[in-house]
Protein backbone atom coordinates (compact mmCIF):
# COMPACT_ATOMS: atom_id res chain seq x y z
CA UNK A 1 -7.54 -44.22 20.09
CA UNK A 2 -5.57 -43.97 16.93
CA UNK A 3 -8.70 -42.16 15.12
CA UNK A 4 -9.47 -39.91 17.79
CA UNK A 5 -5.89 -38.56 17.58
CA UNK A 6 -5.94 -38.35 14.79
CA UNK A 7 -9.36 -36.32 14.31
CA UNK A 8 -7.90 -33.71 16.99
CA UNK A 9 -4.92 -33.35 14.76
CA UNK A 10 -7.17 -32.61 11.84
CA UNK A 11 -9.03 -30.01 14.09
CA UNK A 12 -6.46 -28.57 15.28
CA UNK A 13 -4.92 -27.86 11.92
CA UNK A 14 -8.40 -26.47 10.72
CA UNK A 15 -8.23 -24.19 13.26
CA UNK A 16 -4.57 -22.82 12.85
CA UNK A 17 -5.31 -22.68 9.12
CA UNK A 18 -9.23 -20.63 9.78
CA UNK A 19 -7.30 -18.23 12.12
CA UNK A 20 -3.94 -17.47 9.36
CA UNK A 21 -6.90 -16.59 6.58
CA UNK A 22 -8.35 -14.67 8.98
CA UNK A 23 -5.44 -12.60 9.61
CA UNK A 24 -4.49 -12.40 5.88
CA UNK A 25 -8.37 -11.15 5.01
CA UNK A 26 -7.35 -8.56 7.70
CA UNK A 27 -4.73 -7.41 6.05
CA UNK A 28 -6.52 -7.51 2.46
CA UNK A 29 -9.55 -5.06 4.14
CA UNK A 30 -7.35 -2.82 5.57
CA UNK A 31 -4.99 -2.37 2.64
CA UNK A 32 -7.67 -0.26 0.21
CA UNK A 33 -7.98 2.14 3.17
CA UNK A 34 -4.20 2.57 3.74
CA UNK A 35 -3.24 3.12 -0.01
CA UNK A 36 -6.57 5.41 -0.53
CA UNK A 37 -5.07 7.81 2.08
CA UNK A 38 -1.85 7.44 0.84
CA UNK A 39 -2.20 8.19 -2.33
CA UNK A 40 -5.80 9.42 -3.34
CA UNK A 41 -6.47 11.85 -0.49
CA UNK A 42 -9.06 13.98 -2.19
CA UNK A 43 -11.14 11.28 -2.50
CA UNK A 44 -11.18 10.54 1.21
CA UNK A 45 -11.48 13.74 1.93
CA UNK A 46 -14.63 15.02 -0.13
CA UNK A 47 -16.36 11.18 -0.37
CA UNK A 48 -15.96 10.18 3.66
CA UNK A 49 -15.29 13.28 5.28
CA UNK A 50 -17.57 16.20 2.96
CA UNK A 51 -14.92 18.17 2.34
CA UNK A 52 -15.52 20.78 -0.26
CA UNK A 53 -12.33 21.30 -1.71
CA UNK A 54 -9.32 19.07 -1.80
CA UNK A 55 -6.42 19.36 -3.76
CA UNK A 56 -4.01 16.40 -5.00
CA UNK A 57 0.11 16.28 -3.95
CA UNK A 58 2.02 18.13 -4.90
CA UNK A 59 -0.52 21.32 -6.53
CA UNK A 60 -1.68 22.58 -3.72
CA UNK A 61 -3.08 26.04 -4.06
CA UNK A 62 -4.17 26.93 -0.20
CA UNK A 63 -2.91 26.66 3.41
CA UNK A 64 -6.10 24.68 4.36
CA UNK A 65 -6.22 21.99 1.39
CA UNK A 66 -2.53 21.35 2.32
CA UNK A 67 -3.14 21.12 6.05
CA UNK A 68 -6.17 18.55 5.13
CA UNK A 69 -3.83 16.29 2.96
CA UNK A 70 -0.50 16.71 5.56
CA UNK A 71 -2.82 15.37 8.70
CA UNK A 72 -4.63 12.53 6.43
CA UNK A 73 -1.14 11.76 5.12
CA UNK A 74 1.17 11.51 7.93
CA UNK A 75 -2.19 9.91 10.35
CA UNK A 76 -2.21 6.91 7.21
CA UNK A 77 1.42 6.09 7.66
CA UNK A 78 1.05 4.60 10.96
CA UNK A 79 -1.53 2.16 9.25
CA UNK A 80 1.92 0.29 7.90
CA UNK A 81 2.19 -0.94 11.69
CA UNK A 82 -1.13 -2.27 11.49
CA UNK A 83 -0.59 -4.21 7.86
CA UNK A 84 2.73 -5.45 9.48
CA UNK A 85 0.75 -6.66 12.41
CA UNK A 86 -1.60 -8.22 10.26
CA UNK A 87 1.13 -10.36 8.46
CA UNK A 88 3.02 -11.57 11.36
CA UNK A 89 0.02 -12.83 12.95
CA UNK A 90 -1.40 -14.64 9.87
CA UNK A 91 2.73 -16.35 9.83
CA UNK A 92 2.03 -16.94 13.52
CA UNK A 93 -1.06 -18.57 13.47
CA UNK A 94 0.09 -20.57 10.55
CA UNK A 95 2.91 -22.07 12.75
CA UNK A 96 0.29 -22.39 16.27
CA UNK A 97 2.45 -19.25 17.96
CA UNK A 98 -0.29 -16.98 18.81
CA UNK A 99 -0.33 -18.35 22.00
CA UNK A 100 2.97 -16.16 22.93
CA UNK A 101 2.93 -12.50 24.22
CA UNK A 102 4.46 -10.91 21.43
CA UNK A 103 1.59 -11.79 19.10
CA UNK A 104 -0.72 -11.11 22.15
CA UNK A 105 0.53 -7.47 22.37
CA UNK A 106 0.36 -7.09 18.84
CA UNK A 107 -3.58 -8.68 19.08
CA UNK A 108 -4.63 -6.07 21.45
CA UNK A 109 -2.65 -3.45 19.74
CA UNK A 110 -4.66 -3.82 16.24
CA UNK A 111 -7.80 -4.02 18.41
CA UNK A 112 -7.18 -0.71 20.05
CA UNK A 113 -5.99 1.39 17.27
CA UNK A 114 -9.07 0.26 15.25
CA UNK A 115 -11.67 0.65 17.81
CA UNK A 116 -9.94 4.16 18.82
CA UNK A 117 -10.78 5.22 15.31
CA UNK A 118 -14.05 4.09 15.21
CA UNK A 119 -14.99 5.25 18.65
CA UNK A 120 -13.62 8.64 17.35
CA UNK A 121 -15.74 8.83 14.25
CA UNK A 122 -19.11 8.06 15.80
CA UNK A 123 -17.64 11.08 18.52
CA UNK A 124 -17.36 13.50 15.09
CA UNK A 125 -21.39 12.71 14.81
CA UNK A 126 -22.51 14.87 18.13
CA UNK A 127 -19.00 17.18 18.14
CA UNK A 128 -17.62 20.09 16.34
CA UNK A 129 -19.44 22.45 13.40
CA UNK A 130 -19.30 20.07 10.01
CA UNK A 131 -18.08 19.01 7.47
CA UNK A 132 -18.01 16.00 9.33
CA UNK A 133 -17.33 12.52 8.46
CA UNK A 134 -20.19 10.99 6.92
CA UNK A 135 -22.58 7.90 7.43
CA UNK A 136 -20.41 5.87 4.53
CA UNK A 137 -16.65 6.76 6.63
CA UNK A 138 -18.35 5.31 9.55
CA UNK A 139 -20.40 2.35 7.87
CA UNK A 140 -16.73 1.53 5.79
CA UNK A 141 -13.98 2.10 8.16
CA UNK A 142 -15.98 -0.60 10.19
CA UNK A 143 -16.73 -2.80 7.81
CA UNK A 144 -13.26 -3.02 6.65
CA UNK A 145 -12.06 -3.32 9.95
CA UNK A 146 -14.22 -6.03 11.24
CA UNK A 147 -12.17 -8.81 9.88
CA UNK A 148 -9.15 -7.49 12.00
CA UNK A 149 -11.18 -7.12 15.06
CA UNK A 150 -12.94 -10.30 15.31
CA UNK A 151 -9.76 -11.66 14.25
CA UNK A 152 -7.64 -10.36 17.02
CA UNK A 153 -10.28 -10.84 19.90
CA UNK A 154 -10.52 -14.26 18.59
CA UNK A 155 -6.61 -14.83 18.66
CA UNK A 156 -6.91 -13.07 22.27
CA UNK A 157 -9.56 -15.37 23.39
CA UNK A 158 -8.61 -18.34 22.24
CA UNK A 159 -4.81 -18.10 22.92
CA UNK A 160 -4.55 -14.81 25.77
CA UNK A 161 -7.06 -15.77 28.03
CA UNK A 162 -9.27 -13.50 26.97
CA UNK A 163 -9.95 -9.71 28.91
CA UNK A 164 -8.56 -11.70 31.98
CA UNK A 165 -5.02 -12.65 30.67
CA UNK A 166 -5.02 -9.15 28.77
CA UNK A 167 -5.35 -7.45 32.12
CA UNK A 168 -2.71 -9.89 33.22
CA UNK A 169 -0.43 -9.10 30.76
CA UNK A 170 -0.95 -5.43 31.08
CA UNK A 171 -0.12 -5.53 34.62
CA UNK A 172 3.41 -7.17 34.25
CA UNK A 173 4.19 -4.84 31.07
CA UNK A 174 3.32 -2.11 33.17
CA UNK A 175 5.65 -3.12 36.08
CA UNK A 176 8.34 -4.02 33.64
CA UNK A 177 7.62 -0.34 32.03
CA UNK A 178 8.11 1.53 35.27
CA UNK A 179 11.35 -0.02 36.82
CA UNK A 180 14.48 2.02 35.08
CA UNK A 181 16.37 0.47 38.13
CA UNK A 182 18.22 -2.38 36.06
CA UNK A 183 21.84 -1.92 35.82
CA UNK A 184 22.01 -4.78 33.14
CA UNK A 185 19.80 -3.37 30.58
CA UNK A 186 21.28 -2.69 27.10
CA UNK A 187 21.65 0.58 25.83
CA UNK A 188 19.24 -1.05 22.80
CA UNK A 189 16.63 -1.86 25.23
CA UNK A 190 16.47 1.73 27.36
CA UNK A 191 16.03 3.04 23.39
CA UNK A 192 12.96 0.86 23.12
CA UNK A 193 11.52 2.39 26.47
CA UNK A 194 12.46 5.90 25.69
CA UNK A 195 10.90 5.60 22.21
CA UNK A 196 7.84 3.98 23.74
CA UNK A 197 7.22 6.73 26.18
CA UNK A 198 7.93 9.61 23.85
CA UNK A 199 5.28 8.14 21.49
CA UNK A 200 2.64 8.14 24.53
CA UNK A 201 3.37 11.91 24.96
CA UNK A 202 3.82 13.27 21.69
CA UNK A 203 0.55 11.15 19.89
CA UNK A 204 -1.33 11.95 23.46
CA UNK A 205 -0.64 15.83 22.65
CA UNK A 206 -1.89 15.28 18.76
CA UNK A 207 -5.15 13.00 19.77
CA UNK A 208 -5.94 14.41 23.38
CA UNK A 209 -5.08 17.81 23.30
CA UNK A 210 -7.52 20.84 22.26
CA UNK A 211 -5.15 22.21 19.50
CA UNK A 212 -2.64 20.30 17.43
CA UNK A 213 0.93 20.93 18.28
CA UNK A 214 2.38 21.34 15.01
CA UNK A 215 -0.65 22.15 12.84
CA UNK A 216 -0.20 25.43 10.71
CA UNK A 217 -4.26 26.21 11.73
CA UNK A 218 -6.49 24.64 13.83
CA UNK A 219 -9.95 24.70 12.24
CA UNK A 220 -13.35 24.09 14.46
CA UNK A 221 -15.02 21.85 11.80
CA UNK A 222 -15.41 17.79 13.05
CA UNK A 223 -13.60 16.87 9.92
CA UNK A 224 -10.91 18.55 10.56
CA UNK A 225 -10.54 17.82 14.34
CA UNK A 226 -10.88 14.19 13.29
CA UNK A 227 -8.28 13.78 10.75
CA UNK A 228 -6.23 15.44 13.38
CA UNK A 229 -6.76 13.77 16.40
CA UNK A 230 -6.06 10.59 14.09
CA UNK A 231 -2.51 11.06 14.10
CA UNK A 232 -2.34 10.98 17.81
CA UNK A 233 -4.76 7.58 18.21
CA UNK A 234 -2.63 6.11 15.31
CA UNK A 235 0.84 6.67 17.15
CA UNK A 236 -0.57 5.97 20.73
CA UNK A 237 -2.44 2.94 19.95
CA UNK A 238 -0.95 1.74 16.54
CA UNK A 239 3.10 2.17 16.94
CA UNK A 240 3.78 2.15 20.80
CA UNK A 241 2.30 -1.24 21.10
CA UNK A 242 4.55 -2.56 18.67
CA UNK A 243 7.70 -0.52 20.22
CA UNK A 244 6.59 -2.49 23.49
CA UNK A 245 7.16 -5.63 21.41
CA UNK A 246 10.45 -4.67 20.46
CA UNK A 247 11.28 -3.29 23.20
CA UNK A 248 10.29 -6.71 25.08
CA UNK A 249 12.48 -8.57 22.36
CA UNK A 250 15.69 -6.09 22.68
CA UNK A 251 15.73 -7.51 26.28
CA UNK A 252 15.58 -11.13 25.10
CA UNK A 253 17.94 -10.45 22.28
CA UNK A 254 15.55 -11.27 19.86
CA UNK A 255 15.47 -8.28 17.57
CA UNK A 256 17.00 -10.74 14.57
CA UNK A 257 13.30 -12.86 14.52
CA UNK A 258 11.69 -12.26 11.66
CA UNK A 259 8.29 -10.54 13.04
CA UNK A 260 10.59 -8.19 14.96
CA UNK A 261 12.52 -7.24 12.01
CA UNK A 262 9.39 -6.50 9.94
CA UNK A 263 7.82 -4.87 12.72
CA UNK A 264 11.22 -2.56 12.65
CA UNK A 265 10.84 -1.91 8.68
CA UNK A 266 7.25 -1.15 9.02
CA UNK A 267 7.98 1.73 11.84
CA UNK A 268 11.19 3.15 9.89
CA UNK A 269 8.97 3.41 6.79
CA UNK A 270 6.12 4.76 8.62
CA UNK A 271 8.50 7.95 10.59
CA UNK A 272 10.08 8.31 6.96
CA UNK A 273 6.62 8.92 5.61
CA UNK A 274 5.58 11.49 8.34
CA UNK A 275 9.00 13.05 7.91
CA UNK A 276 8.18 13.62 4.66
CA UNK A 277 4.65 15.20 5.08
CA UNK A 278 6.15 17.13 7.88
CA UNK A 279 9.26 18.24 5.57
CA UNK A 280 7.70 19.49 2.69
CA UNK A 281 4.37 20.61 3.93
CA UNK A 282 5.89 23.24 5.74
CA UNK A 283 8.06 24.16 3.20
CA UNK A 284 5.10 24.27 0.64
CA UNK A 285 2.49 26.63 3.19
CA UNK A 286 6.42 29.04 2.93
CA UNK A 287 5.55 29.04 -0.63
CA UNK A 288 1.83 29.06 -0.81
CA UNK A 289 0.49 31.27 2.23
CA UNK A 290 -0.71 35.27 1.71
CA UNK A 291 0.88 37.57 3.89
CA UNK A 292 -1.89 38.13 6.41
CA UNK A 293 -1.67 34.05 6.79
CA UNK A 294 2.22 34.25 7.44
CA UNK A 295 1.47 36.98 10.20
CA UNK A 296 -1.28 34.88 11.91
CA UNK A 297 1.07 31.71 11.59
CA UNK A 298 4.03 34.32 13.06
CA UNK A 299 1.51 35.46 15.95
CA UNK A 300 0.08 31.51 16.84
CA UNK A 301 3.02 29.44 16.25
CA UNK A 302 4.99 28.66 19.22
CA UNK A 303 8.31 28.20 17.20
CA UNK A 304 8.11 31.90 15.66
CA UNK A 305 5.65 30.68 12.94
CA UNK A 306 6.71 30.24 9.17
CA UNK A 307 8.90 32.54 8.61
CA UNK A 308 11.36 30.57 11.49
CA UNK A 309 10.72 27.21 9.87
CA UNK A 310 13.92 25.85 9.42
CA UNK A 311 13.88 25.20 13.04
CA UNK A 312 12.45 22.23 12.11
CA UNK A 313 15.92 21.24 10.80
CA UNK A 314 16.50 19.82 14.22
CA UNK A 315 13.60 18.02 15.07
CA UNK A 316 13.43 16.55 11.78
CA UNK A 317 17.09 15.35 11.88
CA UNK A 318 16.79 13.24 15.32
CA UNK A 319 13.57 12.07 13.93
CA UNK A 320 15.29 10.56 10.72
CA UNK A 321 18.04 9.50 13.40
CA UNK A 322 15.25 7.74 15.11
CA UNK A 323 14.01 5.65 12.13
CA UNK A 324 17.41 5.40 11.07
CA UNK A 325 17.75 2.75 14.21
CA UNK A 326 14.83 0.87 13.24
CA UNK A 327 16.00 0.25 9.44
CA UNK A 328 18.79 -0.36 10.83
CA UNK A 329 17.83 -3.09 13.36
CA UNK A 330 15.24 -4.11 10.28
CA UNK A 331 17.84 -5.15 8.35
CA UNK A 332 20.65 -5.95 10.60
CA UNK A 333 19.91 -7.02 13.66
CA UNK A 334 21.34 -10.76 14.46
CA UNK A 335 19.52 -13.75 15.83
């Protein structure tokens, strides 16, 4: 009895320690991909994506090049979430928590944002005029993301009950997402929601829509559509899972755990990013555009094109306002 106890003890400790490597080689694939977009964007652009010309931050010489980078850019920042997600699983497996719905969530999060970009580069293959993402994005992005995949639908099978317990779970999210009845819910929590639903509209405009919202021009080629759309599948399926989580936390008053603080940090650092892109892109096309571009942009733009761009000023400043709550919370927020 005494050795049989002990040889489930041993397994069970083999198992918590295969599924925290597993998690950590998630994070180690994914991380070449994040920093590559990041910081190297011509090379993603002309190697994965045949792109002709590409053009490095900050010497940008044409409204298209910088269009390319701002959409690769500000998609990329989301992939923070993801690394975050990564590392808080690995610590949960490590210490046999996976079993709980916060880690769930963030299991079926990482395996829709990944698939969502995988499904949408195999879509690039039969839609739009190229350049289109070539054989190697397709055959890399997956292999890179395998480890992340097989990791989370193991961590969801093993610990979530599989597709039955993530339908489950779904279902009493969703209830729990549509009742704005309760009186007792902090001002903290009805944040989380808002954030959560804005998210679902704004990315669904950027990855569902035929045009992008905010894009200075809206080329046909697959490429392009992709690296587009990318932003919207990145904020739909990568950051309003994990504002679920916190939002599911802020009603448990658990925003001062440690995966809910990182989670926080990762968002903040991820709308700073795109705040950035979104900042001094358009300030760079006001520099860099002819004069027949500036009076298309004038004619197309919804806002009154370039020449109105510091109207902006205001979107930009309750977005910073926005992150400001999750550094805030990030570093703040009390157990």
């Amino acid at each position: 009895s005494s050795s049989s106890s002990s040889s489930s003890s041993s397994n069970e400790s083999n198992d918590e320690n295969n599924e925290t490597n597993a998690f950590r080689l998630s994070g180690i694939a994914l991380l070449p991909i994040s920093l590559a977009n990041l910081f190297n964007t011509p090379e993603t652009l002309t190697t994965f994506l045949d792109f002709k010309d590409a053009e490095q931050f900050p010497d940008f010489t044409t409204v298209e090049t910088l269009t390319h980078w701002s959409n690769l850019f500000g998609s990329d920042a989301f992939s923070l979430i993801t690394l975050c997600s990564c590392y808080v699983l690995a610590d949960a497996a490590e210490n046999n928590r996976l079993n709980s719905q916060t880690y769930q969530r963030l299991a079926v999060g990482n395996v829709l944002v990944l698939a969502s970009v995988i499904g949408a580069l195999a879509l690039t293959q039969v839609v739009g005029e190229a350049p289109r993402p070539n054989a190697s994005a397709i055959v890399t992005f997956t292999g890179l993301s395998l480890p992340c995949l097989f990791a989370s639908v193991g961590a969801i099978n093993t610990h979530g009950g599989g597709f039955a317990g993530v339908s489950d779970l779904f279902a009493k999210d969703w209830d729990d997402l549509k009742d704005f009845s309760n009186k007792d819910a902090s001002y903290l929590s009805r944040y989380y929601k808002l954030s959560f639903f804005t998210t679902l509209i704004v990315g669904g405009a950027f990855a569902f829509s035929p045009t992008s919202p905010l894009s200075a021009i809206n080329e046909p080629y697959a490429s392009a559509e992709f690296i587009r759309r990318l932003f919207g599948l990145g904020a739909v399926f990568g950051l309003a899972p994990a504002q679920f989580v916190l939002l599911d936390a802020s009603k448990r008053n658990r925003l001062g755990g440690g995966t809910f603080k990182k989670l926080n940090l990762s968002i903040a650092a991820s709308i700073f990013l795109i705040d950035f892109m979104t900042v001094w892109g358009f300030g760079k096309i006001a520099e860099i555009a002819t004069p027949d571009q500036i009076q298309v942009l004038n004619e197309a733009s919804a806002t009154g094109g370039i020449s109105q761009i510091y109207n902006y000023v205001g979107a930009i400043s309750v977005s910073l306002a926005i992150a400001g709550v999750y550094l805030y919370q990030g570093l703040f927020a009390k157990k």
